[in-house]
Protein backbone atom coordinates (compact mmCIF):
# COMPACT_ATOMS: atom_id res chain seq x y z
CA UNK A 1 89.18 91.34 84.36
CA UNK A 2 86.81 89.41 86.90
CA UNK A 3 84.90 86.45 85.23
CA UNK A 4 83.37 85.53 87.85
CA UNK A 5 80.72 88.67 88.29
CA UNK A 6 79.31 88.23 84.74
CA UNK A 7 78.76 84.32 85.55
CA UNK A 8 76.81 85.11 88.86
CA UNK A 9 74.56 87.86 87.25
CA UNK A 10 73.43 85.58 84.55
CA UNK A 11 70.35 84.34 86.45
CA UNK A 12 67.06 86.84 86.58
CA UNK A 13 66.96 87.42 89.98
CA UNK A 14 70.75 88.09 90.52
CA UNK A 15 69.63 92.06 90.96
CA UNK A 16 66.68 94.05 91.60
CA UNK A 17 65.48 95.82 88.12
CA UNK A 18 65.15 98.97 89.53
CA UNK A 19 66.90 100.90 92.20
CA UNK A 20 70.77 101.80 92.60
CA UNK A 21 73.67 99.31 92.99
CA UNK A 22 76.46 100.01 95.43
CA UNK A 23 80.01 98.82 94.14
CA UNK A 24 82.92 98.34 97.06
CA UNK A 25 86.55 97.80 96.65
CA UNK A 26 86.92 97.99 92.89
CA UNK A 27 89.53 98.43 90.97
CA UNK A 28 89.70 100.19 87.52
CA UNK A 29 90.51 96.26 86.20
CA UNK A 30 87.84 94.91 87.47
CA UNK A 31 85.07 94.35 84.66
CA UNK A 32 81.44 95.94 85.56
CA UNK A 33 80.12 95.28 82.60
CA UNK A 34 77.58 92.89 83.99
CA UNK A 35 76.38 96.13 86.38
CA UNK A 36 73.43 98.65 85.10
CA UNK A 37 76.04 101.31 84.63
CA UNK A 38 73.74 104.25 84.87
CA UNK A 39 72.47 102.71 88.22
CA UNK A 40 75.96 102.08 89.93
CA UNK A 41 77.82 103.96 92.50
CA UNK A 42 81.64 103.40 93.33
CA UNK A 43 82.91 103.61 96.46
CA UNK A 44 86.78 103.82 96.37
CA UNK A 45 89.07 105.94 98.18
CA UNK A 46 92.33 104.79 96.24
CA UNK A 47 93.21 107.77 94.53
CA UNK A 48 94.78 106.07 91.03
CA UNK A 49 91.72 103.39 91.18
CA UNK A 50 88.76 106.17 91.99
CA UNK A 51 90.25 108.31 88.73
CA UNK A 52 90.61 105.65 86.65
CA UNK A 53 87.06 104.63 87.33
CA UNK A 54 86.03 108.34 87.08
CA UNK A 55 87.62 108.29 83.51
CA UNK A 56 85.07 104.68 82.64
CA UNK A 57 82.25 107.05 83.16
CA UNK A 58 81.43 105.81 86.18
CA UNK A 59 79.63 107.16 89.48
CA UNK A 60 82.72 107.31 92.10
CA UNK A 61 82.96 108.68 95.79
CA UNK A 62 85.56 108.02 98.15
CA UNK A 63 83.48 107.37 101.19
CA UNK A 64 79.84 106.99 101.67
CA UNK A 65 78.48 107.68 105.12
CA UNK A 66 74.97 107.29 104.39
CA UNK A 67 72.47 105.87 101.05
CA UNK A 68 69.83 103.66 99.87
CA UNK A 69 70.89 101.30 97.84
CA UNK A 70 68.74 98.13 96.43
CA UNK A 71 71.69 96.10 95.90
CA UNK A 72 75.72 95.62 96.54
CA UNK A 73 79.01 93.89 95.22
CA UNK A 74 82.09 93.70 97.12
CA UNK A 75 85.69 93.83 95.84
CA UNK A 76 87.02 91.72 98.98
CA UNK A 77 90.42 93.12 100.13
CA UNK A 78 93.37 91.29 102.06
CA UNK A 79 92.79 93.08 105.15
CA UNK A 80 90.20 90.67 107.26
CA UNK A 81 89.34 93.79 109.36
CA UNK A 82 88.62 95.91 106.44
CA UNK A 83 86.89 92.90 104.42
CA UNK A 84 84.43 92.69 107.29
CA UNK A 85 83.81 96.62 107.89
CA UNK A 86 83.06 96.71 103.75
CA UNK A 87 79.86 93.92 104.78
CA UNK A 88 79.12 95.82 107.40
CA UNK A 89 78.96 99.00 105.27
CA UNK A 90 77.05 97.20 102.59
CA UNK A 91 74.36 95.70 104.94
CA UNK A 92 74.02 98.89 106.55
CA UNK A 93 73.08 100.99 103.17
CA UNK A 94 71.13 97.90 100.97
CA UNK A 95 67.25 97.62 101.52
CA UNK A 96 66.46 94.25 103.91
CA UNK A 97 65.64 91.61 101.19
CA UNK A 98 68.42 93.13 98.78
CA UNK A 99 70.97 90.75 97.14
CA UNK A 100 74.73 91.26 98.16
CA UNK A 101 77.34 89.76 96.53
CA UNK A 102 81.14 88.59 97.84
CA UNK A 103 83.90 88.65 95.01
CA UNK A 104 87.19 87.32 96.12
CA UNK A 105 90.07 85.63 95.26
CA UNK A 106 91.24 82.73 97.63
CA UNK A 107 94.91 84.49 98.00
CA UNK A 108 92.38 87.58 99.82
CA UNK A 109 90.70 85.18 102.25
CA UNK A 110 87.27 84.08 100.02
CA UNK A 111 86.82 80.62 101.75
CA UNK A 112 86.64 82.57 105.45
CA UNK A 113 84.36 85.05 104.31
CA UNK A 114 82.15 82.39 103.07
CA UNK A 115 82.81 80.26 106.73
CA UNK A 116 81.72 83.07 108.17
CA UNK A 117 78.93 84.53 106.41
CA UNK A 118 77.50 81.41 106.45
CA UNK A 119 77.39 81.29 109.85
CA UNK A 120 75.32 84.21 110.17
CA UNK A 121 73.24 84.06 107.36
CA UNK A 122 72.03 81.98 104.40
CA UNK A 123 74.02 82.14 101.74
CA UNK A 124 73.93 81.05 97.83
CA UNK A 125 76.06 78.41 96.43
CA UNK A 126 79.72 79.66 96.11
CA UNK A 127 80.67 79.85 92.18
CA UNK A 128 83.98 79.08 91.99
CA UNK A 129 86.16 80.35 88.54
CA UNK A 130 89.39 81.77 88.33
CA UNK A 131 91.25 80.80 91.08
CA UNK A 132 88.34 82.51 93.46
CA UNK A 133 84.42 82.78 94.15
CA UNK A 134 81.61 84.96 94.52
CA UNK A 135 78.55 84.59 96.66
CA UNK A 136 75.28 86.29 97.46
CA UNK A 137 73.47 86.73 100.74
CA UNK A 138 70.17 89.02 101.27
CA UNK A 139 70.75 92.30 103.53
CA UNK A 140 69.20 91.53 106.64
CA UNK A 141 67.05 93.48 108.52
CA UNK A 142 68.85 94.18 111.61
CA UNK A 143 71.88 94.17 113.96
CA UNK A 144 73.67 90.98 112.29
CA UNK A 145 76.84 92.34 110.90
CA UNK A 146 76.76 95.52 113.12
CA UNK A 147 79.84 94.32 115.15
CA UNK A 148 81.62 93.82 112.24
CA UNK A 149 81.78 97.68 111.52
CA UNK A 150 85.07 99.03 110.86
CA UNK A 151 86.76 100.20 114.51
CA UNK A 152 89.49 102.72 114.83
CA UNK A 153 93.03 101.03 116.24
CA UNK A 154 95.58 103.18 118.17
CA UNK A 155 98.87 102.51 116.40
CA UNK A 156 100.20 104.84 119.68
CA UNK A 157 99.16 106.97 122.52
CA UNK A 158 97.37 109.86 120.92
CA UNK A 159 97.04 108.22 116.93
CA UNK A 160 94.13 106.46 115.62
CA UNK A 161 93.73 104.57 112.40
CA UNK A 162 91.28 101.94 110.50
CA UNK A 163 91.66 98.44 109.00
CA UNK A 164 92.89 98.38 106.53
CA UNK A 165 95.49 101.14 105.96
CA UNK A 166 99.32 100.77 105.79
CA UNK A 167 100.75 99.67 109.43
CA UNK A 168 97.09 100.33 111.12
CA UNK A 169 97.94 98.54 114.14
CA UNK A 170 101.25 99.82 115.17
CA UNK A 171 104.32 102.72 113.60
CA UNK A 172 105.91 101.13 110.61
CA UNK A 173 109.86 100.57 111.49
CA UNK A 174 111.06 102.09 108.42
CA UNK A 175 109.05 105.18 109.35
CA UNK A 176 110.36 105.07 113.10
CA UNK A 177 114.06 104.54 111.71
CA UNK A 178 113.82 107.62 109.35
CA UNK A 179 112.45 109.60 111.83
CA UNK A 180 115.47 108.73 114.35
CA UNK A 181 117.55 110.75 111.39
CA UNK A 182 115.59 113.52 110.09
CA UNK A 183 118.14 116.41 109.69
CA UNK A 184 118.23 119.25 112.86
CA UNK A 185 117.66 121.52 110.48
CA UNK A 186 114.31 121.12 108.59
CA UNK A 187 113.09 124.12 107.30
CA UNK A 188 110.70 125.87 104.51
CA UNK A 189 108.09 124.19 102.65
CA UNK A 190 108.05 120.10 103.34
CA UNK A 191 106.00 117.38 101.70
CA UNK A 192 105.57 114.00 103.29
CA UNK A 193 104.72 112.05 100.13
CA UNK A 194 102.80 108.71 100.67
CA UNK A 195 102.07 110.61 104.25
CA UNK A 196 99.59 107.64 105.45
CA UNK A 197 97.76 108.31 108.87
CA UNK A 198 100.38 110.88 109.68
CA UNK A 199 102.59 109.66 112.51
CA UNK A 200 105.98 110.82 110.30
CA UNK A 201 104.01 113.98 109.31
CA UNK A 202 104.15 114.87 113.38
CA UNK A 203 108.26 113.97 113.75
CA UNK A 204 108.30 116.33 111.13
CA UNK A 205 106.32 119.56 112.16
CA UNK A 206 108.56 118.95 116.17
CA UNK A 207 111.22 121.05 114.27
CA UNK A 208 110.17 125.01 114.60
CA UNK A 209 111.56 125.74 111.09
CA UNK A 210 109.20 124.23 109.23
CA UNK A 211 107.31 126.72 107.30
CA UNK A 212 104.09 123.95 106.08
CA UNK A 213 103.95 120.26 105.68
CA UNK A 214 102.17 119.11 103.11
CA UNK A 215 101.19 115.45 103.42
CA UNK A 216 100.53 113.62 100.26
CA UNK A 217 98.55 110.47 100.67
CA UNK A 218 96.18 108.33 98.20
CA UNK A 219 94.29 106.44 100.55
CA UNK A 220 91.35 108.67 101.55
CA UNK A 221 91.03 106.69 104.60
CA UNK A 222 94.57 106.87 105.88
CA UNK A 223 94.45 111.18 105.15
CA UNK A 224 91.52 111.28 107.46
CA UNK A 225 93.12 109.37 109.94
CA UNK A 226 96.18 112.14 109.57
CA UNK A 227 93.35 114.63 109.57
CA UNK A 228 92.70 113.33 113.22
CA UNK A 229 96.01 112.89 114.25
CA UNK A 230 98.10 115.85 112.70
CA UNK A 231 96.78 118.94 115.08
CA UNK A 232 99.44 121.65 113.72
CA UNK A 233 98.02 124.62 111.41
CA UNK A 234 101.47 124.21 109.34
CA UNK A 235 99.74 120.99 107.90
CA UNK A 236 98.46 120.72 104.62
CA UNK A 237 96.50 117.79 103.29
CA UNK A 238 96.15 116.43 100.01
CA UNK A 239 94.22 113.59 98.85
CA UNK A 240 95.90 112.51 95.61
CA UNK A 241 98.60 110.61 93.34
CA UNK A 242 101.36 111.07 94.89
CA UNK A 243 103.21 109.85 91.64
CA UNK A 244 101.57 112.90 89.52
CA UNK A 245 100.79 115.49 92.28
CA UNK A 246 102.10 119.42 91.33
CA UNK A 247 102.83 121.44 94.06
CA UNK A 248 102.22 125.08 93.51
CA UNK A 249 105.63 126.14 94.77
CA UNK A 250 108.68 123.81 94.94
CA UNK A 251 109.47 122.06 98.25
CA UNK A 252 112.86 122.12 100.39
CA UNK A 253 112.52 118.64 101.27
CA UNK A 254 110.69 116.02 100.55
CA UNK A 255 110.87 113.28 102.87
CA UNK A 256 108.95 109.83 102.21
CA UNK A 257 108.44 106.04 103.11
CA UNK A 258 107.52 105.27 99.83
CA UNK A 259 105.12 101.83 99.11
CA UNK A 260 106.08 99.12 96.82
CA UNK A 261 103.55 96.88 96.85
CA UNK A 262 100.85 96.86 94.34
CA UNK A 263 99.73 93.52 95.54
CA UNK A 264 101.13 90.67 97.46
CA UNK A 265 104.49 90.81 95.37
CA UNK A 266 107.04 93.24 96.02
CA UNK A 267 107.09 95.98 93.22
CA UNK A 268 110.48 98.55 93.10
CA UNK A 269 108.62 100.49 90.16
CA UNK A 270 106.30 102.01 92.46
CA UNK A 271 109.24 103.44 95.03
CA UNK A 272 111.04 104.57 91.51
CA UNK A 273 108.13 106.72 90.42
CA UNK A 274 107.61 108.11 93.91
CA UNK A 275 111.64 109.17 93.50
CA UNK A 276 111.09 110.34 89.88
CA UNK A 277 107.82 112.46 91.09
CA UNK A 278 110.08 113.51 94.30
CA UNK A 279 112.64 115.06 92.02
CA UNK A 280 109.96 117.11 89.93
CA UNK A 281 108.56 118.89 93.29
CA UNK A 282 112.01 119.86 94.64
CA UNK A 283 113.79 123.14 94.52
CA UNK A 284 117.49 123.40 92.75
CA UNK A 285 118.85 122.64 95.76
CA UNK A 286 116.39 120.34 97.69
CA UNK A 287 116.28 117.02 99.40
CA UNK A 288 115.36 114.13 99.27
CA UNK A 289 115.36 111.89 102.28
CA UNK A 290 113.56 108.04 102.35
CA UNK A 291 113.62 105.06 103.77
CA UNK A 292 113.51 101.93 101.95
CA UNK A 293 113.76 97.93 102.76
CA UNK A 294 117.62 97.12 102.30
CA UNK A 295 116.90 95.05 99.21
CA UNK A 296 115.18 97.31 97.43
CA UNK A 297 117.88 98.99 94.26
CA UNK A 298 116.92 102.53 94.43
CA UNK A 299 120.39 103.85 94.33
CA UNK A 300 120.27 103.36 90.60
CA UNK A 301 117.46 105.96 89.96
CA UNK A 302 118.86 108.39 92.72
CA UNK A 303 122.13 108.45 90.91
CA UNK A 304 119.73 109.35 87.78
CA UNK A 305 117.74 112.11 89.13
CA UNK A 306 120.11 113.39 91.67
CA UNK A 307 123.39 115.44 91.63
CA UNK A 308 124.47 114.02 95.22
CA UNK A 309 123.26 110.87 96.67
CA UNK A 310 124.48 108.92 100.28
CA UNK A 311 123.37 106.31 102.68
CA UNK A 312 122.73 108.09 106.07
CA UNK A 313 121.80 104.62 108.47
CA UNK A 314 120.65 101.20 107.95
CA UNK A 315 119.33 98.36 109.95
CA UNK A 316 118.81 94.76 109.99
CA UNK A 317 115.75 95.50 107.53
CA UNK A 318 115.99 99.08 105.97
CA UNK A 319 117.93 102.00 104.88
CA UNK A 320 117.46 105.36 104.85
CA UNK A 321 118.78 107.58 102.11
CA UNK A 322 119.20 111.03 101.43
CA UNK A 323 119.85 112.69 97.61
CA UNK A 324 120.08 116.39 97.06
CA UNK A 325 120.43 118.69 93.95
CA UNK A 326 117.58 117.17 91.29
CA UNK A 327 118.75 116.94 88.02
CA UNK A 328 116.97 119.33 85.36
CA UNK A 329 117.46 116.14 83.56
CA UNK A 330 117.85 112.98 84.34
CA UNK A 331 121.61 111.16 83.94
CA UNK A 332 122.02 108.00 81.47
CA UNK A 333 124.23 105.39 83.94
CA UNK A 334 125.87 103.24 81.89
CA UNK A 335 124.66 99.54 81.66
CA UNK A 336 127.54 98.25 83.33
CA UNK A 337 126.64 100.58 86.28
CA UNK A 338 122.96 99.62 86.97
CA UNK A 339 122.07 97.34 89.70
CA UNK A 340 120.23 94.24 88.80
């Protein structure tokens, strides 16, 4: 629930009575029940968030290239880059004169924005409620925010990405460690689940046996980055969940670098359902291969969903394991077994 949006649209003039009202960055939590629903459109290309909005009732894309829009909110995210490319957006698609309006919690970076919005522009007084604040500025009519437009990054020679997405600005290590040890002999039908901007994806399809790859990704922006960056027909691209995606035919291997953040604290669950999910989309006799920060327990639900289950490397900061034989279903380990 956000607080703070209902407080700011108290006041007559908070939007324009007519005309549509762009929404950035928000997630199916957040409370729009301030917002003219029947006027709103969603932007959000976070697969779990853009459904769960979809299922509110509400008006949800996953990209907007182009609109006319009379007003905006934004959802600020952590990433500064990304945070800046969403005012750029919104400037660039509200009406000169329209308000827009900067939610944010000061954990995501609210008191810069405002530094340096201000500095630009006029602003409103900053409302302050819930440990964060919201503030308005009209859309001005111009270049002002242009160079703040999202920019593509190149993570390495031949890759591009955007702000914003996992490991943007360089190859995750977990990812390059995994990839030191995928197995000579990948073959058949492959998914790279949580497949990002694709850089795994192209370790992958440098073995000839590989029949397809099919890279599994929620974040619409980081599967058209892999679009870009994954030139092999033997690709496959899917933007969804990866956590409740069916594949049509059950997959050899599935090899991952699963998240486990849902915000700033560190959240195992998420790596657990990508292994649970894993186990549904494997043949009899597939595998399973991730990588993982050393800390993080997943050997307890591998042992559950998985007939065989090993440690193939480790470094200083991750681990990379490998489970084979899914379990039609699931073990029960004993109490005294489970890791803590």
């Amino acid at each position: 629930m956000n607080p703070r949006l209902s407080l700011a649209l108290q006041g007559d003039d908070a939007l324009p009575v007519t005309g549509r009202v762009l929404v950035l960055n928000a997630g199916p939590g957040v409370n729009l029940s301030a917002l003219p629903k029947d006027r709103v459109t969603i932007v959000q290309g976070f697969r779990p968030d853009h459904d769960a909005l979809v299922a509110q009732g509400f008006s949800v894309l996953a990209s907007i290239g182009s609109g006319d829009f009379s007003a905006a909110v934004i959802f600020l995210p952590r990433a500064k880059a990304a945070a800046r490319g969403l005012v750029a957006d919104a400037v660039r698609l509200v009406q000169p004169g329209g308000p827009i309006w900067i939610d944010g919690q000061k954990t995501d970076g609210i008191e810069t924005m405002i530094k340096d919005v201000r500095a630009r522009v006029p602003i409103s007084a900053p409302m302050s409620k819930a440990h964060g604040k919201i503030f308005r500025f009209d859309a001005p009519d111009g270049e002002v925010f242009a160079d703040w437009a999202a920019a593509e990054l190149s993570p390495a020679p031949g890759y591009v990405t955007l702000p914003g997405v996992f490991s943007a600005d360089k190859v995750d290590r977990g990812s390059a460690l995994l990839a030191s040890v995928l197995p000579v002999d990948l073959s058949g039908r492959i998914a790279d689940l949580g497949a990002g901007w694709g850089w795994l994806s192209t370790q992958i399809l440098a073995q000839d046996k590989v029949k397809e790859l099919h890279l599994i990704e929620a974040d619409h922006t980081a599967l058209a980055c892999a679009r870009r960056n994954v030139a092999d027909a033997r690709a496959v691209f899917h933007w969804a969940d990866a956590t409740r995606f069916k594949p049509a035919e059950k997959f050899d291997f599935v090899i991952t670098n699963p998240p486990f953040h849902t915000s700033r604290a560190a959240d195992p669950a998420l790596g657990a359902d990508f292994i649970r999910a894993a186990a549904k989309m494997l043949s009899p006799s597939g595998v399973l291969i991730l990588v993982a920060n050393r800390h993080l327990p997943y050997e307890t639900v591998l042992a559950e969903m998985f007939r065989d289950v090993s440690e193939v490397t480790k470094d200083a900061g991750f681990k990379v394991l490998r489970a084979s034989h899914p379990q039609a279903s699931p073990k029960a380990i004993p109490i005294s077994r489970r890791r803590r």
